[in-house]
PDB file of N, CA and C in Angstrom:
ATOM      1  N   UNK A   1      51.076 125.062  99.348  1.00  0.00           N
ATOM      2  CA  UNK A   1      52.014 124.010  99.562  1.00  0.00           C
ATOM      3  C   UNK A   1      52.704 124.247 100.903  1.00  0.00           C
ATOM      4  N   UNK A   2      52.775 122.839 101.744  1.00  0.00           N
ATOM      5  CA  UNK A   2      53.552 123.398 103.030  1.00  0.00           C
ATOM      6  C   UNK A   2      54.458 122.433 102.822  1.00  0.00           C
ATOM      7  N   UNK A   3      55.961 123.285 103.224  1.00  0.00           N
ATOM      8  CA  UNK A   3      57.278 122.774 103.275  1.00  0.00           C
ATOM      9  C   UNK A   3      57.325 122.242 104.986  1.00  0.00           C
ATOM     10  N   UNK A   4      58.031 121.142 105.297  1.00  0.00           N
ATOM     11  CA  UNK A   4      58.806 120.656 106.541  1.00  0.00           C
ATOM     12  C   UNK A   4      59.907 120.550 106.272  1.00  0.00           C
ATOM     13  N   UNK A   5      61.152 121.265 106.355  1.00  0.00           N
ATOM     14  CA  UNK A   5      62.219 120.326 107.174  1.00  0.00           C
ATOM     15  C   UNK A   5      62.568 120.184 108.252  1.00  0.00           C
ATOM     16  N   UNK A   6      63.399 118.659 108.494  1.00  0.00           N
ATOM     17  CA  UNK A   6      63.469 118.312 109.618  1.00  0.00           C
ATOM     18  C   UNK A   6      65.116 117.980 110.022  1.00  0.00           C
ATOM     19  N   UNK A   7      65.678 118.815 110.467  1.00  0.00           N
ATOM     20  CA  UNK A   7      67.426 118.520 110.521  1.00  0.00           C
ATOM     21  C   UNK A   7      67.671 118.687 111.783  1.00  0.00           C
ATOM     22  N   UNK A   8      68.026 117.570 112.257  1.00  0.00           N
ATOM     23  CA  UNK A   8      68.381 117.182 113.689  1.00  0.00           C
ATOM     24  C   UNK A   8      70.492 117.112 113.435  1.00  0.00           C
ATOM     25  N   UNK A   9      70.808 118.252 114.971  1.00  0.00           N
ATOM     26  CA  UNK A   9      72.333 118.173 115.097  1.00  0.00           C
ATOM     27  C   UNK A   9      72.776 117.120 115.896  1.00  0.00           C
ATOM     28  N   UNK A  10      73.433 116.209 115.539  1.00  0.00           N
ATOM     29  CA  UNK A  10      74.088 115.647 116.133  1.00  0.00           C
ATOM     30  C   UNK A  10      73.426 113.738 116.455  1.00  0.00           C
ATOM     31  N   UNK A  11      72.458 113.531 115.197  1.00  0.00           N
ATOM     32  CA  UNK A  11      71.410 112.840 115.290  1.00  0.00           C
ATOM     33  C   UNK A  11      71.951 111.846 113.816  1.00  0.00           C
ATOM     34  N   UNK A  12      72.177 110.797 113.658  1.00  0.00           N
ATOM     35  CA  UNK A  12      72.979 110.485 112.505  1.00  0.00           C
ATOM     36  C   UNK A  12      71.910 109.836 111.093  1.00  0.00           C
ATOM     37  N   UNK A  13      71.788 109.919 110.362  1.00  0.00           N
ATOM     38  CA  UNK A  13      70.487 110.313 109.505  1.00  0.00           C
ATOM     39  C   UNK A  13      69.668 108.764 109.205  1.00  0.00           C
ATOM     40  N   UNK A  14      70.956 107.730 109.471  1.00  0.00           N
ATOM     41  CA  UNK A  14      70.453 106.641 109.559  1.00  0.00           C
ATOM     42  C   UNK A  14      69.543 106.103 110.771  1.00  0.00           C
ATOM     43  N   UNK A  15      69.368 106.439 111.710  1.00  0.00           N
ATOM     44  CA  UNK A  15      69.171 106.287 112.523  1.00  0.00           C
ATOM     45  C   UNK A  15      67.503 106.198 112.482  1.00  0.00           C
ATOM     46  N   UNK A  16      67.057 105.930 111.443  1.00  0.00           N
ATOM     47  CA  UNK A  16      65.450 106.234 111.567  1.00  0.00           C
ATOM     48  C   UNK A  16      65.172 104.294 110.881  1.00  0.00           C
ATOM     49  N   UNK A  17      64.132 104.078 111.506  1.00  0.00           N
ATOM     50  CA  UNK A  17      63.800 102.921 110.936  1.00  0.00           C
ATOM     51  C   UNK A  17      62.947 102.557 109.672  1.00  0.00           C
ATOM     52  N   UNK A  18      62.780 103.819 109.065  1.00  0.00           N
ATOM     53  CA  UNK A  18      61.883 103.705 107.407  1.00  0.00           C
ATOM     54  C   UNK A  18      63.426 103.766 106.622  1.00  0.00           C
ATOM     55  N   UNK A  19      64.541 104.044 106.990  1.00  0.00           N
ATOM     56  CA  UNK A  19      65.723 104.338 106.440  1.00  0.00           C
ATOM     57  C   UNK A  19      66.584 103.039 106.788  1.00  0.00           C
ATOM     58  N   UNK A  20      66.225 101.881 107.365  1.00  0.00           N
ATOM     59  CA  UNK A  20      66.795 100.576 107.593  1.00  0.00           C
ATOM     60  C   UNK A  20      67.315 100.272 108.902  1.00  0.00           C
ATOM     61  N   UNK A  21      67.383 101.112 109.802  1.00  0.00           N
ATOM     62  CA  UNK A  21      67.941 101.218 111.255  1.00  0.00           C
ATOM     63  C   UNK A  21      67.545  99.749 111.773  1.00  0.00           C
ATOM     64  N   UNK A  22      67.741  98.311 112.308  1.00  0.00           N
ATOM     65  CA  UNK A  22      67.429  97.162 112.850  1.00  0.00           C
ATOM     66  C   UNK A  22      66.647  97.481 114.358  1.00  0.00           C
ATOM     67  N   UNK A  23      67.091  98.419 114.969  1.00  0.00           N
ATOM     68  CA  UNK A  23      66.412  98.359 116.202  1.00  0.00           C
ATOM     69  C   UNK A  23      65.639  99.853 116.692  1.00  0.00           C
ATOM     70  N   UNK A  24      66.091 100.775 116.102  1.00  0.00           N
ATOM     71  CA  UNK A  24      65.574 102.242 116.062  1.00  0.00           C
ATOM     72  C   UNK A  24      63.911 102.218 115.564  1.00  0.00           C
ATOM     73  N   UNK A  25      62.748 102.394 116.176  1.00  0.00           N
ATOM     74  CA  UNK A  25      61.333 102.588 115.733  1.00  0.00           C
ATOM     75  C   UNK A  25      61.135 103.975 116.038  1.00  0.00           C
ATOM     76  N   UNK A  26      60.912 104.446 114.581  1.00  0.00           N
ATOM     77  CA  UNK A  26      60.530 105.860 114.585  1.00  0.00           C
ATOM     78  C   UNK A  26      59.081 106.322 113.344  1.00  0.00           C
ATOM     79  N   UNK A  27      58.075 105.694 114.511  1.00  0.00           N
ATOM     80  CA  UNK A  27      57.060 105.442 113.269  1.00  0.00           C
ATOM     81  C   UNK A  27      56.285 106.617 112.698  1.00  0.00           C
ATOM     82  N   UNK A  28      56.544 107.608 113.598  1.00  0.00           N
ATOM     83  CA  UNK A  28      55.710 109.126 113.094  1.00  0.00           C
ATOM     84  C   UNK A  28      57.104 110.212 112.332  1.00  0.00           C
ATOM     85  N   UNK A  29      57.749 109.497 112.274  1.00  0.00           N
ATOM     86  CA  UNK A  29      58.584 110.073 111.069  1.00  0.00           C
ATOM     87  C   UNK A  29      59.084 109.496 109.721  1.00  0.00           C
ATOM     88  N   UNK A  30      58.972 107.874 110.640  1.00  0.00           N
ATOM     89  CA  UNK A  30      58.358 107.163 108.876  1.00  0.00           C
ATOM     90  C   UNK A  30      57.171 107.409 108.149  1.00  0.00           C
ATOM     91  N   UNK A  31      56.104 107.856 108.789  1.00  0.00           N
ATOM     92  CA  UNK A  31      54.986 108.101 107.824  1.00  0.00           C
ATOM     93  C   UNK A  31      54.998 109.306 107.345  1.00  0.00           C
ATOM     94  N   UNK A  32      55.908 110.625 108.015  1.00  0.00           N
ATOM     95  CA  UNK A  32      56.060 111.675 107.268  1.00  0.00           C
ATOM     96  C   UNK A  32      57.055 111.259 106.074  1.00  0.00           C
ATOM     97  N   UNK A  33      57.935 110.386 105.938  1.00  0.00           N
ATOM     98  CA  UNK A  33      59.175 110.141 104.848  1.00  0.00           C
ATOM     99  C   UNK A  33      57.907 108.922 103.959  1.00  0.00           C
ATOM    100  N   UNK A  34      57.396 108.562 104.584  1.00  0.00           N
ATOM    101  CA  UNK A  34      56.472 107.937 103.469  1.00  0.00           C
ATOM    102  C   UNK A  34      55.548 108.541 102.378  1.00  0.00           C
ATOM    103  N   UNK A  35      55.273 109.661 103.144  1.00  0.00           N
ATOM    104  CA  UNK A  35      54.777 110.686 102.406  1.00  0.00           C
ATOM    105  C   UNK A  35      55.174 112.123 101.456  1.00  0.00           C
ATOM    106  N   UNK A  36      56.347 112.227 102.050  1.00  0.00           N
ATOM    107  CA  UNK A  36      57.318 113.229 101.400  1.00  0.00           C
ATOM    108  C   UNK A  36      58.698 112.739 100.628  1.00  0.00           C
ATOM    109  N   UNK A  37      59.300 113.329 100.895  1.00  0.00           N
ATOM    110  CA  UNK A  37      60.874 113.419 100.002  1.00  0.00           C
ATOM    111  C   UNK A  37      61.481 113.058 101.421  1.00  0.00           C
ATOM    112  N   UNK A  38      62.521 112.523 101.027  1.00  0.00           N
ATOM    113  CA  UNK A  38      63.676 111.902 101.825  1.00  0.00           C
ATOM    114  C   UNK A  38      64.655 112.277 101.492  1.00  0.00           C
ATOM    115  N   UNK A  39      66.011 113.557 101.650  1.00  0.00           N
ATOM    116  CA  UNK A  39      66.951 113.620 101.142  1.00  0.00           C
ATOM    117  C   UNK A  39      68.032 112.750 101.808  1.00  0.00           C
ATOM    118  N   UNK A  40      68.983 111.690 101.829  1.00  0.00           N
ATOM    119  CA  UNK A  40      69.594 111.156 102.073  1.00  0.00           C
ATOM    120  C   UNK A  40      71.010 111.306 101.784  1.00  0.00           C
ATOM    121  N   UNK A  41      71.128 112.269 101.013  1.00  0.00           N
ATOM    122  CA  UNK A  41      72.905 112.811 100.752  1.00  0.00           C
ATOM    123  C   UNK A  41      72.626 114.172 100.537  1.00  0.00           C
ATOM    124  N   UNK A  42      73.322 115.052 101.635  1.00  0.00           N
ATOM    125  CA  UNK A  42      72.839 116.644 101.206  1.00  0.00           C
ATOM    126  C   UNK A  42      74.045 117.204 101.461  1.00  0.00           C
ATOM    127  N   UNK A  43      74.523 118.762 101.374  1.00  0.00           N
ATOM    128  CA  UNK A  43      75.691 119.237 101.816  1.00  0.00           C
ATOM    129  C   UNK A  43      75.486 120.674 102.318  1.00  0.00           C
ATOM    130  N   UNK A  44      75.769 121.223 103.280  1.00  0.00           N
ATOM    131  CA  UNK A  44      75.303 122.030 103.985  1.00  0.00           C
ATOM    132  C   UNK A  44      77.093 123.028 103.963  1.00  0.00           C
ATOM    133  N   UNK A  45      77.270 124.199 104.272  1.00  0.00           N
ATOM    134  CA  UNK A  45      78.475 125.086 104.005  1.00  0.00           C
ATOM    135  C   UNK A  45      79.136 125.303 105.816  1.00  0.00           C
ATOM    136  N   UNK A  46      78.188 124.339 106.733  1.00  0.00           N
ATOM    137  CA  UNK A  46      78.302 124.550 107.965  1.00  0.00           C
ATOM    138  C   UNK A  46      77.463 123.811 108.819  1.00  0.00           C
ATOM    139  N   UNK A  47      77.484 122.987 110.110  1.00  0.00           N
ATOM    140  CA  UNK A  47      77.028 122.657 110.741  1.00  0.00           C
ATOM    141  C   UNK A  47      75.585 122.874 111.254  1.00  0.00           C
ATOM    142  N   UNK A  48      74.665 121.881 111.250  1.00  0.00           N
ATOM    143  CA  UNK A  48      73.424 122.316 110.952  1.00  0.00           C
ATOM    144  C   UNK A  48      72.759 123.534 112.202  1.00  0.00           C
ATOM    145  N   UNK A  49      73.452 123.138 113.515  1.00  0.00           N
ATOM    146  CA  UNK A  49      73.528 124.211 114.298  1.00  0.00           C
ATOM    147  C   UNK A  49      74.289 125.554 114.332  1.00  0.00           C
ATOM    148  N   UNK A  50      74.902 125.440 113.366  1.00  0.00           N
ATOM    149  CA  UNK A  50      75.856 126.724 113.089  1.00  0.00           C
ATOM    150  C   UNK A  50      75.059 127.836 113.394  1.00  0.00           C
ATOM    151  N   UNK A  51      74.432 128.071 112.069  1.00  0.00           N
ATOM    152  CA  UNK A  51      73.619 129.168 112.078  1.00  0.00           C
ATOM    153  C   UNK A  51      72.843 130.024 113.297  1.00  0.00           C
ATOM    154  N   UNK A  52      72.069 128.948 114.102  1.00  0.00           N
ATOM    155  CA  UNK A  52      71.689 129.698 115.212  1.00  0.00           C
ATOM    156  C   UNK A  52      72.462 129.547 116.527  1.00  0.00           C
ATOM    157  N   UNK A  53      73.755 129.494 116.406  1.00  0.00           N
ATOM    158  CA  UNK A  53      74.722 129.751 117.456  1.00  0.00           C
ATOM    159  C   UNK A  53      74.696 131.825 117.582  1.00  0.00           C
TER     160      UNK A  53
END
């Protein structure tokens, strides 16, 4: 089994157009969310760049 995640800092999660965005085309990451899991509400203990500061 291969895992991807994909967590972009500072990138706002709507912003993808398989996720409803009107003018944003992001078609090689809609077909990965077409194919996988989409988490859309998550909670993290720190900034997703935290860690590798």
């Amino acid at each position: 089994m291969n895992i991807l995640f994909i967590i972009a800092d500072q990138w706002r999660g709507e912003c993808l157009s398989s996720l409803g965005h009107p003018l944003v085309k992001t078609p090689h990451l809609d077909a990965l969310a077409a194919d996988g899991v989409t988490f859309k509400r998550h909670y993290g203990q720190s900034a997703p760049c935290g860690p590798s500061r």
